[in-house]
N, C-alpha and C. Protein backbone atom coordinates (compact mmCIF):
# COMPACT_ATOMS: atom_id res chain seq x y z
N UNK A 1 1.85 1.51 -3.51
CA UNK A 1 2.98 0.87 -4.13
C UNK A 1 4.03 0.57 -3.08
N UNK A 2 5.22 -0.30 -3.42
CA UNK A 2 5.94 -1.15 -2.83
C UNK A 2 7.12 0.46 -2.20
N UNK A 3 7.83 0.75 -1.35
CA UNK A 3 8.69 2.06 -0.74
C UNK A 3 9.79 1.66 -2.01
N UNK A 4 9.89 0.77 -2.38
CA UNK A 4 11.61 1.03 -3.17
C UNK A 4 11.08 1.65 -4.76
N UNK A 5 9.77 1.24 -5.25
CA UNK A 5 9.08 1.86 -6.69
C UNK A 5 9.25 3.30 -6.47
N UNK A 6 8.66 3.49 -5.46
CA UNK A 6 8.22 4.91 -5.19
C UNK A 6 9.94 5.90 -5.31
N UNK A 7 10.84 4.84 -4.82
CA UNK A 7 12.29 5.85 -4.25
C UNK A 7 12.78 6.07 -5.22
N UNK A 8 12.56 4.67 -6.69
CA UNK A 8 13.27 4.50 -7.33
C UNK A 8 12.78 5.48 -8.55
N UNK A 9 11.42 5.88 -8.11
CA UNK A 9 10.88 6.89 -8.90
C UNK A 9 11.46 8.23 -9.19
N UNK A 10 11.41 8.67 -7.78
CA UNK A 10 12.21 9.74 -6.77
C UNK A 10 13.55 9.50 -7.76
N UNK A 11 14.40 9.42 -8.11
CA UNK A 11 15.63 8.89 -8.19
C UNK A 11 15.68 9.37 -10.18
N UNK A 12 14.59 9.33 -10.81
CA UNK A 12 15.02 9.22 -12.20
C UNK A 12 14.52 10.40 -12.68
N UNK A 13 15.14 10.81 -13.93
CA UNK A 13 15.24 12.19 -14.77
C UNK A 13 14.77 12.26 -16.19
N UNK A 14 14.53 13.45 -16.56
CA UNK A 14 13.74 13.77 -17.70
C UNK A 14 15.11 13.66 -18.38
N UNK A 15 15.22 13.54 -20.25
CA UNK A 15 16.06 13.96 -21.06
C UNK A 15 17.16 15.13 -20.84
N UNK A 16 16.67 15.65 -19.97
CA UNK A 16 17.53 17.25 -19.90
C UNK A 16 18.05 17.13 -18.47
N UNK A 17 17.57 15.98 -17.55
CA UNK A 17 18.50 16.12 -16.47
C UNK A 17 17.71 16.41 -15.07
N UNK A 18 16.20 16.74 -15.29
CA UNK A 18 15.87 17.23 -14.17
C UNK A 18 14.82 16.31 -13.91
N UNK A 19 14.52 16.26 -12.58
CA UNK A 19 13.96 15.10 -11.87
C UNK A 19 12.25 15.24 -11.98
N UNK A 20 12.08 14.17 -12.71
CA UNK A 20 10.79 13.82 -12.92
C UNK A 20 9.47 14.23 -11.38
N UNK A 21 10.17 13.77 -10.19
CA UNK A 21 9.31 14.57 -8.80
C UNK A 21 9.72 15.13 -7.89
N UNK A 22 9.33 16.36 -7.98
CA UNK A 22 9.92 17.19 -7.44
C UNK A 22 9.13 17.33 -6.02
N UNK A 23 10.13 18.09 -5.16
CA UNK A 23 9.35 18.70 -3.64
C UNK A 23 8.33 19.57 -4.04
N UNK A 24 7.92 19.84 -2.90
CA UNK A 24 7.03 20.94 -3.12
C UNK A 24 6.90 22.24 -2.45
N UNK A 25 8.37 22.65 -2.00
CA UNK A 25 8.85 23.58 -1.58
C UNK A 25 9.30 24.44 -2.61
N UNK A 26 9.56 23.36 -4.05
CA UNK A 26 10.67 24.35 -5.35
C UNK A 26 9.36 24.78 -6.08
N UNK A 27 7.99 24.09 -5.75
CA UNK A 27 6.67 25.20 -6.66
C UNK A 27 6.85 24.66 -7.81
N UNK A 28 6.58 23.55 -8.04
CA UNK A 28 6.64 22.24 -8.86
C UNK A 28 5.82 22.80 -10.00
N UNK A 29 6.63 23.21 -11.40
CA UNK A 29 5.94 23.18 -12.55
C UNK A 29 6.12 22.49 -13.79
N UNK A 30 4.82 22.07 -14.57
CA UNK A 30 4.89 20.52 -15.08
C UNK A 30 5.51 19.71 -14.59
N UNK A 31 5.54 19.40 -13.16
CA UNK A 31 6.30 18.00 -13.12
C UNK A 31 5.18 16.87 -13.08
N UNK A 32 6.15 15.51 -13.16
CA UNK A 32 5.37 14.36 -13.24
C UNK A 32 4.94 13.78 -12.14
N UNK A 33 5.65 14.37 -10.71
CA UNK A 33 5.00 13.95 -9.63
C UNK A 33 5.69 15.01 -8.34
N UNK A 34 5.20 15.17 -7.60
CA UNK A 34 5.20 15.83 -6.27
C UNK A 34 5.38 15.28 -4.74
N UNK A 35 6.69 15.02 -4.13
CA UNK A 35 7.27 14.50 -2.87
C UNK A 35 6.01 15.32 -2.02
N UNK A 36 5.75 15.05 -1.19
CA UNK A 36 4.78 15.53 0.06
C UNK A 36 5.36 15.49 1.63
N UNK A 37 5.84 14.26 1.72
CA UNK A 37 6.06 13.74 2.38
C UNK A 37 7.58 12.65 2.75
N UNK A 38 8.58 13.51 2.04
CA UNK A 38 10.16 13.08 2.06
C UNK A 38 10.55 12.29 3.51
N UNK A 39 11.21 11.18 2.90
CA UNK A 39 11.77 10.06 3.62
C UNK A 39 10.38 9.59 4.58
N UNK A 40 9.07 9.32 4.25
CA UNK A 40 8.05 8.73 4.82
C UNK A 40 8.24 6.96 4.51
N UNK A 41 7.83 6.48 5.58
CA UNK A 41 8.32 4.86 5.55
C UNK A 41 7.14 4.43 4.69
N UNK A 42 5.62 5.12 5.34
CA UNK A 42 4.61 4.45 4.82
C UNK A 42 3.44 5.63 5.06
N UNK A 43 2.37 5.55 4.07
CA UNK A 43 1.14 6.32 3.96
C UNK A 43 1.82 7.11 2.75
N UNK A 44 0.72 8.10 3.02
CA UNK A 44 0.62 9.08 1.93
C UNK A 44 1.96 9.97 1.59
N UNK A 45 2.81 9.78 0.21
CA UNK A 45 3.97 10.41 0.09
C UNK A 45 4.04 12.04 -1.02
N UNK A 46 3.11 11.43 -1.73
CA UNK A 46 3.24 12.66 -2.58
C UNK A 46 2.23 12.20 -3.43
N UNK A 47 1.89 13.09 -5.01
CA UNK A 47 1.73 12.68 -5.89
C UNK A 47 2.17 11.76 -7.35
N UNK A 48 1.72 11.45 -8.02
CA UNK A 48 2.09 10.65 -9.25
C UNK A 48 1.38 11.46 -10.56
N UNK A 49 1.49 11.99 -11.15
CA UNK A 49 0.57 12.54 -12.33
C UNK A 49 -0.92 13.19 -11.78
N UNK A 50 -0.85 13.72 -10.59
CA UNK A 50 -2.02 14.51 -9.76
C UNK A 50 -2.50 13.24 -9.12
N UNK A 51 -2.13 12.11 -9.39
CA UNK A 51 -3.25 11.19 -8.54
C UNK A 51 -2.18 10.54 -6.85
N UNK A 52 -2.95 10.38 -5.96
CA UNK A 52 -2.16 10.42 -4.85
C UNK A 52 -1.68 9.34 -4.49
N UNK A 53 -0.07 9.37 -3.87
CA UNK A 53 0.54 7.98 -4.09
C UNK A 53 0.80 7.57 -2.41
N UNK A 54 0.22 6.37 -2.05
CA UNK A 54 0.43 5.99 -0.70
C UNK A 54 1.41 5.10 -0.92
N UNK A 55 2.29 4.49 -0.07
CA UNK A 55 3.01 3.26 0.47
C UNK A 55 3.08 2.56 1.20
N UNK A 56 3.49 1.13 1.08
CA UNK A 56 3.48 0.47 2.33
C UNK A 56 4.13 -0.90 1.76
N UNK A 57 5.23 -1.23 2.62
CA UNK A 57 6.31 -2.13 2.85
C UNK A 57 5.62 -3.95 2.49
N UNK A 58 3.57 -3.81 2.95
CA UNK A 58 4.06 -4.91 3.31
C UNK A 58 3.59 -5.53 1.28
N UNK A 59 3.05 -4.44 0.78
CA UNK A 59 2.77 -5.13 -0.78
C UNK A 59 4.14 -5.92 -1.18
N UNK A 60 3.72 -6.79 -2.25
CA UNK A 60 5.13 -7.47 -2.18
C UNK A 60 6.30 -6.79 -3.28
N UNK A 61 7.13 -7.08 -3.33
CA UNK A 61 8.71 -6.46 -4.58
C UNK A 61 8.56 -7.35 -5.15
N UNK A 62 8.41 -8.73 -4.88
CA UNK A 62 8.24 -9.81 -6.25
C UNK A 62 7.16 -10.54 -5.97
N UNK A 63 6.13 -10.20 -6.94
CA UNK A 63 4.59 -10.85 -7.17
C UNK A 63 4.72 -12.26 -7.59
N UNK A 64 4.84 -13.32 -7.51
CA UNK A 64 4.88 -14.54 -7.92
C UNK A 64 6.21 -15.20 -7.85
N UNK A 65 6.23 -16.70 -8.20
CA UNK A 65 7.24 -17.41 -7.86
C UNK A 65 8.12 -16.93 -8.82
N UNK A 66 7.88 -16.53 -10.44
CA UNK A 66 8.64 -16.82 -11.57
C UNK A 66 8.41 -15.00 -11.81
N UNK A 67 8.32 -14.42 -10.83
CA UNK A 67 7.94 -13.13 -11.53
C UNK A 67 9.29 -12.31 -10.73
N UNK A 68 9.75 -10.98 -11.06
CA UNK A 68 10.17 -10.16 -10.33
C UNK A 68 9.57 -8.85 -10.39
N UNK A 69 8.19 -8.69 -10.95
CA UNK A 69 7.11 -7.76 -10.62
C UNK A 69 7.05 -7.21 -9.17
N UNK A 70 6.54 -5.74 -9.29
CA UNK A 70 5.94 -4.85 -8.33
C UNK A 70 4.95 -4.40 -8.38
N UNK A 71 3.35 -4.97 -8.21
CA UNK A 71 2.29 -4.66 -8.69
C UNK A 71 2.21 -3.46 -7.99
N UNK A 72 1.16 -2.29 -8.28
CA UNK A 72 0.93 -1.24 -7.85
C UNK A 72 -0.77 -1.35 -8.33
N UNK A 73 -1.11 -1.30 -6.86
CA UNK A 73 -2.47 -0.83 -6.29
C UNK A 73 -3.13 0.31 -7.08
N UNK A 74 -4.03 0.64 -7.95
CA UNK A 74 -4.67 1.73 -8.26
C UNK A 74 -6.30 1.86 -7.83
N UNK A 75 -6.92 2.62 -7.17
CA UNK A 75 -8.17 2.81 -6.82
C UNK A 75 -9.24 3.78 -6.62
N UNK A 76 -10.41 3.82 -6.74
CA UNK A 76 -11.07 4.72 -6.16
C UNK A 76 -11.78 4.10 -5.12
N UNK A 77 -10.82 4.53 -3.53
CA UNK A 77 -10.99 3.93 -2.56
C UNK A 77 -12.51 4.65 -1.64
N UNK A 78 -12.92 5.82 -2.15
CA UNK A 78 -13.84 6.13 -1.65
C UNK A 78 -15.41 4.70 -2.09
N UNK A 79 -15.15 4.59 -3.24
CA UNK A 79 -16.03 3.29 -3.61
C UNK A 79 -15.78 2.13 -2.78
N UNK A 80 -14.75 2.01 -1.37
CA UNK A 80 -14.91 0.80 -0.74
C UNK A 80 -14.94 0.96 0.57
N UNK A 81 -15.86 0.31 1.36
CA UNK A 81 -16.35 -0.06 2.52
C UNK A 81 -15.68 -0.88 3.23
N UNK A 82 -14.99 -0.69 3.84
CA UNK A 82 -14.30 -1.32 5.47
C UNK A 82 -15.21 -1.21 6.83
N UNK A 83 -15.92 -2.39 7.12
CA UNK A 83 -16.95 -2.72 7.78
C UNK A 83 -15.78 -3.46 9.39
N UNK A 84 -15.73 -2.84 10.62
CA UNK A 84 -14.63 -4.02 11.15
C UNK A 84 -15.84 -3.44 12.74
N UNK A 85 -15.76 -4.56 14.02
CA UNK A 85 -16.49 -4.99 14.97
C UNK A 85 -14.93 -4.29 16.28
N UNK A 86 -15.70 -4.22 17.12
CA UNK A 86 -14.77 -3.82 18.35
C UNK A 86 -14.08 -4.83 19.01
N UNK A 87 -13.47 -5.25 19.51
CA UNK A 87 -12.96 -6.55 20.06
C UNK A 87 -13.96 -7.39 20.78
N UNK A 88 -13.80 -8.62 20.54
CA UNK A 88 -14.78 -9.36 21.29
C UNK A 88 -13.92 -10.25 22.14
N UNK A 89 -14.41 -10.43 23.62
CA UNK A 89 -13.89 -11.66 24.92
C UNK A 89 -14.91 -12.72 25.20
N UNK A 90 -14.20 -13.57 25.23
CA UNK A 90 -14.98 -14.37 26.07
C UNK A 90 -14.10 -15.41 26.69
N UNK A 91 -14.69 -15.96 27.88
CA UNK A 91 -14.00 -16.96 28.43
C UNK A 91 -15.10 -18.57 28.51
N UNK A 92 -14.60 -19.72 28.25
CA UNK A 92 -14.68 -20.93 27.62
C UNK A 92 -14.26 -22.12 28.91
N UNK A 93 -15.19 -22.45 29.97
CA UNK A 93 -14.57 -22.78 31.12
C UNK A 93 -15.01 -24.43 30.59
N UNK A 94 -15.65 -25.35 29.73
CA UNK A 94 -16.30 -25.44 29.31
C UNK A 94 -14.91 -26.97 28.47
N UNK A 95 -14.61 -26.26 27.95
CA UNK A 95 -13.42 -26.61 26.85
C UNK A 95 -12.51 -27.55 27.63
N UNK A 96 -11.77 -27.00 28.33
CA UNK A 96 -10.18 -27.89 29.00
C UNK A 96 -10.81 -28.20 30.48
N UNK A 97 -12.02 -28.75 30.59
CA UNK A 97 -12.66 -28.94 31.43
C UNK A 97 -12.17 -30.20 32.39
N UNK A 98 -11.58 -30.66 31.61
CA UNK A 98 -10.88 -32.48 32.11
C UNK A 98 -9.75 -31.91 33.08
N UNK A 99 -9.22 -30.82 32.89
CA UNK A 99 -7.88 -30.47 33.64
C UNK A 99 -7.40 -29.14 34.53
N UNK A 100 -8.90 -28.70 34.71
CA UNK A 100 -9.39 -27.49 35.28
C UNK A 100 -8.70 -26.44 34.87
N UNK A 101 -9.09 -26.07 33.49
CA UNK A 101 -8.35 -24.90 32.82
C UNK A 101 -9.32 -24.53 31.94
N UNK A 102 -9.40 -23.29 32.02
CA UNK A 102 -10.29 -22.17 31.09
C UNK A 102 -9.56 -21.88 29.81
N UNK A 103 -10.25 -21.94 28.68
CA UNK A 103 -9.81 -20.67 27.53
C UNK A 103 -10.00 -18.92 27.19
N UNK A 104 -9.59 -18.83 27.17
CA UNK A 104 -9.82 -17.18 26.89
C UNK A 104 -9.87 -16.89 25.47
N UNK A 105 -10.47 -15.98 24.85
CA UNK A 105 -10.58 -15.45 23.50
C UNK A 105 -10.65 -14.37 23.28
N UNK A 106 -10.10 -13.91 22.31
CA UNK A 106 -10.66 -12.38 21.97
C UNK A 106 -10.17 -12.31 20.50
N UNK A 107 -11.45 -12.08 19.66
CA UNK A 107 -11.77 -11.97 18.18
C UNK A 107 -12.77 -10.77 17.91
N UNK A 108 -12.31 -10.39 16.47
CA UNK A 108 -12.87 -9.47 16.21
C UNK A 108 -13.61 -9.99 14.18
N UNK A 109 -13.90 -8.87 13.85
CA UNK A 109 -15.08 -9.26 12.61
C UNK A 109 -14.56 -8.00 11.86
N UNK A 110 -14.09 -8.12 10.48
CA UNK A 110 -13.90 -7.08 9.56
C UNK A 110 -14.32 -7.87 8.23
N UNK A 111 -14.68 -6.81 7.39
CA UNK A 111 -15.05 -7.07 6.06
C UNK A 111 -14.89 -5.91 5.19
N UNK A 112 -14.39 -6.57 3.51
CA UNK A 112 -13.78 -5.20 2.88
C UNK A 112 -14.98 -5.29 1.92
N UNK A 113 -15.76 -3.98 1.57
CA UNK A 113 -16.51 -4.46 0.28
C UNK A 113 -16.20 -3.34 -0.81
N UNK A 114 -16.50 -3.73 -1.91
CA UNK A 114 -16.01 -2.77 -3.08
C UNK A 114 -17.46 -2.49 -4.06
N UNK A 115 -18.11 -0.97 -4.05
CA UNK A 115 -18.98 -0.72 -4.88
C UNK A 115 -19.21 -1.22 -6.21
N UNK A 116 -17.65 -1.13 -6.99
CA UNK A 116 -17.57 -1.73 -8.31
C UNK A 116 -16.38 -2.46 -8.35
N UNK A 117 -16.40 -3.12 -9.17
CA UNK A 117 -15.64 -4.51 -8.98
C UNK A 117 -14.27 -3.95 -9.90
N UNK A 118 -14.38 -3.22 -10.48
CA UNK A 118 -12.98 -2.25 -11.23
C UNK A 118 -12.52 -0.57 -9.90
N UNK A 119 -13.00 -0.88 -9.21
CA UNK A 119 -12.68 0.11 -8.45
C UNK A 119 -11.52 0.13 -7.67
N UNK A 120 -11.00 -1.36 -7.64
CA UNK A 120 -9.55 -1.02 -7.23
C UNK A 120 -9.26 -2.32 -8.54
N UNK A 121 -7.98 -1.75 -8.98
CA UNK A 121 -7.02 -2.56 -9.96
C UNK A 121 -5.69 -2.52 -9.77
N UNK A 122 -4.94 -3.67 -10.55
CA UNK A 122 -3.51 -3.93 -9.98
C UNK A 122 -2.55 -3.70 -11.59
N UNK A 123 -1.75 -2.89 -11.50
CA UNK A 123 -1.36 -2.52 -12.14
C UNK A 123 0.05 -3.49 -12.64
N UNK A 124 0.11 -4.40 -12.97
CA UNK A 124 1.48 -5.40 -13.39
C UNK A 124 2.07 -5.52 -14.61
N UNK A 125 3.21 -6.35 -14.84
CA UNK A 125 3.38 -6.56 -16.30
C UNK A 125 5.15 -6.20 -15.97
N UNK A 126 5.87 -6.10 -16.86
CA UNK A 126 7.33 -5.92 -17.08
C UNK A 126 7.68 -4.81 -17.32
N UNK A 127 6.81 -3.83 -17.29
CA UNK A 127 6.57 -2.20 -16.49
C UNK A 127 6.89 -1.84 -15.28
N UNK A 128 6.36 -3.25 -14.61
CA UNK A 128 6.33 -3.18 -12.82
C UNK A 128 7.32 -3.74 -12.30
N UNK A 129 8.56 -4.11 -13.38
CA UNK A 129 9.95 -4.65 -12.98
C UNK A 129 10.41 -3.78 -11.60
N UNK A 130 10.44 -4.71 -10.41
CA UNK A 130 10.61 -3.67 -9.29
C UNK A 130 12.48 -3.50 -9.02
N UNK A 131 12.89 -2.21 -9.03
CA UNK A 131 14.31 -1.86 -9.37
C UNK A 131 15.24 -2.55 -8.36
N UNK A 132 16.44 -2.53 -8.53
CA UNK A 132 17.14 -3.10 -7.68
C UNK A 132 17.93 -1.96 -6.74
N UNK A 133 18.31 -1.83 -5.93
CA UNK A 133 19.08 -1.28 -5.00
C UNK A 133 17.92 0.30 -4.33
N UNK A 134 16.73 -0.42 -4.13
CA UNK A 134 15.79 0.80 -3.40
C UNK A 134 15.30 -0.12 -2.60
């Protein structure tokens, strides 16, 4: 999820006043989620309802032109395969040949694959209204 969902999470309270996620220094009982990882920019921060909540800046705060959605990523990422190649060089003497100049390159090869096609889902809707001032 997007760092300001997550803060803005951080930030709100049960009926009685007490904060829906707690650290995990206070020995967190029934809560709804668990800090891990306080003031982390990005990766793994804590929990959400036992399931584990990563971040990262670059998902977007507003999903579409007409939207002000914050989709949130849900997955079972062990079901997906990240296939990626080591850097590749080559030089291209070949190319700018008219003006005695070489190209240089260096490319690489990644591919994402997903076991089941529900294995990662995007969680949206006017639920995912992403808050203002996080």
């Amino acid at each position: 999820m997007n760092p300001s969902v997550w803060y803005w999470l951080q930030s709100q309270t049960d009926s009685s006043g007490r904060p829906l996620v707690v650290p995990t220094g206070a020995g967190p009982f029934n809560a709804a989620g668990v800090v891990s990882a306080a003031g982390g920019s990005a990766g793994l921060v804590g929990t959400a309802a036992g399931v584990p909540v990563y971040i990262d800046a670059t998902l977007p705060k507003n999903y579409g032109a007409a939207t002000n959605q914050s989709p949130i990523l849900v997955g079972k990422f062990s079901d997906s395969y990240l296939f990626e190649s080591g850097p590749k060089t080559r030089v291209l003497p070949d190319v700018l040949s008219a003006n005695l100049t070489v190209r240089f390159q260096v490319y690489g090869y990644a591919a994402l694959a997903h076991r089941f096609d529900k294995s990662v889902s995007a969680i949206t809707g006017t639920g995912t209204v992403a808050p203002s001032g996080f």
